[in-house]
C-alpha atoms as a PDB file:
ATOM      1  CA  UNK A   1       4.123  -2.734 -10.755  1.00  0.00           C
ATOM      2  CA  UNK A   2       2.535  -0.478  -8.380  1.00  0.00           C
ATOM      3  CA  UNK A   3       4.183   2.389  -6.699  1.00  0.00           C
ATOM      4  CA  UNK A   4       3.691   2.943  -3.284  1.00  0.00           C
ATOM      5  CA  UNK A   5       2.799   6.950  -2.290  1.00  0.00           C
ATOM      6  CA  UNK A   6       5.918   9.291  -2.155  1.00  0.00           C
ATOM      7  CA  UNK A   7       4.951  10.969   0.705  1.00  0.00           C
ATOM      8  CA  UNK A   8       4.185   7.366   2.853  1.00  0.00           C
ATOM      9  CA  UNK A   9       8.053   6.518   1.595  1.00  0.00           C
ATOM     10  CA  UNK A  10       9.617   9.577   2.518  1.00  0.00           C
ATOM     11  CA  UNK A  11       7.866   9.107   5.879  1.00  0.00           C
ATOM     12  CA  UNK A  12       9.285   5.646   5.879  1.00  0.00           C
ATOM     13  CA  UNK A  13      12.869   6.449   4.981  1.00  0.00           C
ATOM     14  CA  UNK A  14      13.171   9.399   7.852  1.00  0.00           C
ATOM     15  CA  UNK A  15      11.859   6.995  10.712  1.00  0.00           C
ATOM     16  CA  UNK A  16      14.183   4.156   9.465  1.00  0.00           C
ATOM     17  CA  UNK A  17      17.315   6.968   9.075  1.00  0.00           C
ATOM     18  CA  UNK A  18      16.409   8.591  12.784  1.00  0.00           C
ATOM     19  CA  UNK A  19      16.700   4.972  13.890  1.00  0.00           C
ATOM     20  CA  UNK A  20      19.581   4.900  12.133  1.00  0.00           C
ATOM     21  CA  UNK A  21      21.248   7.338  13.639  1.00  0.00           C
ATOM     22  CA  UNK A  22      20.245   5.965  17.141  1.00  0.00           C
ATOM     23  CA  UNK A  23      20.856   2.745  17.224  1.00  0.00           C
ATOM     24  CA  UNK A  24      24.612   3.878  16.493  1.00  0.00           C
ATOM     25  CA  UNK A  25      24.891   5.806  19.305  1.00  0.00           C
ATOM     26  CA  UNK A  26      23.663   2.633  21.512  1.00  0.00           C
ATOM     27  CA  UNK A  27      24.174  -0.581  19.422  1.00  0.00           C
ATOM     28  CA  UNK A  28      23.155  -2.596  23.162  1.00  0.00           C
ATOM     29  CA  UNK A  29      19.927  -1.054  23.511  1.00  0.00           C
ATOM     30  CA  UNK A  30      17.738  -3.991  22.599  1.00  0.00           C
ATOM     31  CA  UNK A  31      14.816  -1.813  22.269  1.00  0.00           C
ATOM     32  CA  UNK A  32      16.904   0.490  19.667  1.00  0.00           C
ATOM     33  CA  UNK A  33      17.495  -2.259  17.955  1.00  0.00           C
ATOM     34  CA  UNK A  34      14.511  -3.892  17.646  1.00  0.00           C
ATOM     35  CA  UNK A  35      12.761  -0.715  16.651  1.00  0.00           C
ATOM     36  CA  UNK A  36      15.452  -0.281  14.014  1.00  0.00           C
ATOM     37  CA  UNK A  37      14.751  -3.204  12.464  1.00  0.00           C
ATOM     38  CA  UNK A  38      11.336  -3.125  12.018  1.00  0.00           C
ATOM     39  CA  UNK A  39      11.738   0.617  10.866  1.00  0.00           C
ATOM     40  CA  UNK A  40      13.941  -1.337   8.101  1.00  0.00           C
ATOM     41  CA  UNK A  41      11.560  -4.106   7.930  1.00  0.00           C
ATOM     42  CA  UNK A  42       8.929  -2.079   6.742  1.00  0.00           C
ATOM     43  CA  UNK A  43      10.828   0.078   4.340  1.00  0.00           C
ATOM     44  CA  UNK A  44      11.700  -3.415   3.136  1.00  0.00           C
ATOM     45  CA  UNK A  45       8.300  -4.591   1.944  1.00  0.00           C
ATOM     46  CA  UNK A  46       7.275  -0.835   1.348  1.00  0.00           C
ATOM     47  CA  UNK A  47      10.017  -0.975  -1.612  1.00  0.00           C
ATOM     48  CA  UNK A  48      10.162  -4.780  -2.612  1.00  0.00           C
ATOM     49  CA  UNK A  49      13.328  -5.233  -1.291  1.00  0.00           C
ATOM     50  CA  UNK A  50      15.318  -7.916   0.787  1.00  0.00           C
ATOM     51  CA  UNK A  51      17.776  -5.812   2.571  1.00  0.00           C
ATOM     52  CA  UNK A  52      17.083  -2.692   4.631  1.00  0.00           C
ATOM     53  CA  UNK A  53      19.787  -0.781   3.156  1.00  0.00           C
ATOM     54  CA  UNK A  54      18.752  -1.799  -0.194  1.00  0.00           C
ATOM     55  CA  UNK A  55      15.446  -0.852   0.454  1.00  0.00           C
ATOM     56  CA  UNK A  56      16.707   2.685   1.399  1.00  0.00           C
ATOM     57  CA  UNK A  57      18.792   3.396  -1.771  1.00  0.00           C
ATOM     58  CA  UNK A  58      15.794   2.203  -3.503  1.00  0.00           C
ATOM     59  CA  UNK A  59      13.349   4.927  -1.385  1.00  0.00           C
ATOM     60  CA  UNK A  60      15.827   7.624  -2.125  1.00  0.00           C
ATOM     61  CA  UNK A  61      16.475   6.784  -5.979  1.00  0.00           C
ATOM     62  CA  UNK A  62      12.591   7.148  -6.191  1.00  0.00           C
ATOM     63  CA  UNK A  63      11.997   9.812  -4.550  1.00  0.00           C
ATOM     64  CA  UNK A  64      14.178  11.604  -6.863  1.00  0.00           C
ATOM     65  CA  UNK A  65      12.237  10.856  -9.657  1.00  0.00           C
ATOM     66  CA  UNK A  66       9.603  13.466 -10.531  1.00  0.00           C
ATOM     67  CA  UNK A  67       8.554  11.338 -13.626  1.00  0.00           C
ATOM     68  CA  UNK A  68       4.724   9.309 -13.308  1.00  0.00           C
ATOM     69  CA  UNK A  69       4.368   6.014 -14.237  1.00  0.00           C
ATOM     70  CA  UNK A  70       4.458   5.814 -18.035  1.00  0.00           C
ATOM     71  CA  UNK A  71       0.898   4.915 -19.874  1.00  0.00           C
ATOM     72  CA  UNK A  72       1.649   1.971 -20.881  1.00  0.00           C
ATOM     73  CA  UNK A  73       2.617   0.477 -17.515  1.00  0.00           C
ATOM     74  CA  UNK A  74      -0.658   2.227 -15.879  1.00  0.00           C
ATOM     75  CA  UNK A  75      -2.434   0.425 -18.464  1.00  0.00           C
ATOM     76  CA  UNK A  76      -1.172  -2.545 -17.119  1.00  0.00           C
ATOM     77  CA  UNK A  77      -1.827  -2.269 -13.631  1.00  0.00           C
ATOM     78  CA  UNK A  78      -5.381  -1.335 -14.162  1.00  0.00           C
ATOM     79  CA  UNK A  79      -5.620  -4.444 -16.046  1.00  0.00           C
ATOM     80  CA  UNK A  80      -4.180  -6.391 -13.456  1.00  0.00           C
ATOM     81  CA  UNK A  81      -6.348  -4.522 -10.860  1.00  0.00           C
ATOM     82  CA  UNK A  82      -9.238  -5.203 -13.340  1.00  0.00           C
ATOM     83  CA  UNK A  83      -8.072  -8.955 -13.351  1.00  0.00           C
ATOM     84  CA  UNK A  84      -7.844  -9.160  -9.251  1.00  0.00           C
ATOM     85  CA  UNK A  85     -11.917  -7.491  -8.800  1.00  0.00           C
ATOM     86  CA  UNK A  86     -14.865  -9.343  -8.782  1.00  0.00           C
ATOM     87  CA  UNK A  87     -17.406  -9.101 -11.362  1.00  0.00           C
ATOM     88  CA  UNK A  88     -20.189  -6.476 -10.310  1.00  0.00           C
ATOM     89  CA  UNK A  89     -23.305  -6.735 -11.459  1.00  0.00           C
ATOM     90  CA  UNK A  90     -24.189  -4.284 -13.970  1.00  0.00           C
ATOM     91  CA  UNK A  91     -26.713  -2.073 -12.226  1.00  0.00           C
ATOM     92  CA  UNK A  92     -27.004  -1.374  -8.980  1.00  0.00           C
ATOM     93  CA  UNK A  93     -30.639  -1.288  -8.296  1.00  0.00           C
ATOM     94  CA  UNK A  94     -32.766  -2.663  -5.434  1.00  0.00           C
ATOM     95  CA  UNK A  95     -36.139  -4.557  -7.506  1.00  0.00           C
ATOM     96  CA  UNK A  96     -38.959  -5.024  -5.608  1.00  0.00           C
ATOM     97  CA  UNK A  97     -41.128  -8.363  -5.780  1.00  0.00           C
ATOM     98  CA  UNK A  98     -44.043  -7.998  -8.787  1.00  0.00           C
ATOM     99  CA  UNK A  99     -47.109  -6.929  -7.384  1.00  0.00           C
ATOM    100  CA  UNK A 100     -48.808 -10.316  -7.099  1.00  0.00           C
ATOM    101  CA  UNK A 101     -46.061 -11.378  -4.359  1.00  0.00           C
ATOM    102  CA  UNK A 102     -45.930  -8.393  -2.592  1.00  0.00           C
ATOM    103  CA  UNK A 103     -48.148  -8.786   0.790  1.00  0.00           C
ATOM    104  CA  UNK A 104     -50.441  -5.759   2.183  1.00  0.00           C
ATOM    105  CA  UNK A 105     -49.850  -4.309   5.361  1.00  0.00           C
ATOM    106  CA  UNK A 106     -53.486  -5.494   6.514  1.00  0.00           C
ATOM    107  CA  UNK A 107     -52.620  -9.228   5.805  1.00  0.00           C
ATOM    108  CA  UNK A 108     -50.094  -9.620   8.525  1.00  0.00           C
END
């Protein structure tokens, strides 16, 4: 599975714990509350969760980790990653026409 960047879910868990915090201090804003929810919404899908508060549990158990993906599971993802590209050709190089095809400047 990939891992989404520490620092983009640390940034995620702050905005969706400052929202937190406000929309208990005014649970009838319906602006609050809408932003809240996204703010959870996004920590939802940043983490593979369903629920916003598992989805922060989640954030924080991982960003207590210092450990890197073991080698066998990157191994797997740059399979799958292999798997998901499309086949590029094996050089790169522009080829010009053979010389009987090619048309001089003087024959336009």
């Amino acid at each position: 599975m990939l891992l989404p960047a520490k620092a983009e879910v640390a940034r995620q868990l702050r905005r969706y714990r400052a929202w937190e915090r406000v929309m208990l201090a005014a649970p009838n804003d319906p602006t609050v509350r809408t932003t809240f929810e996204d703010s959870g919404y996004t920590l939802c899908v940043l983490m593979g969760k369903r629920c916003a508060r598992e989805a922060a549990d989640a954030a924080e158990r991982y960003l207590r980790t210092n450990q890197v993906a073991p080698v066998q599971e990157q191994n797997q993802v740059t399979c799958l990653q292999e798997q998901n590209e499309r086949p590029r050709p094996a050089t790169a190089v522009r080829r010009r026409p053979p010389a009987a095809e090619r048309r001089s400047p003087a024959g336009r």
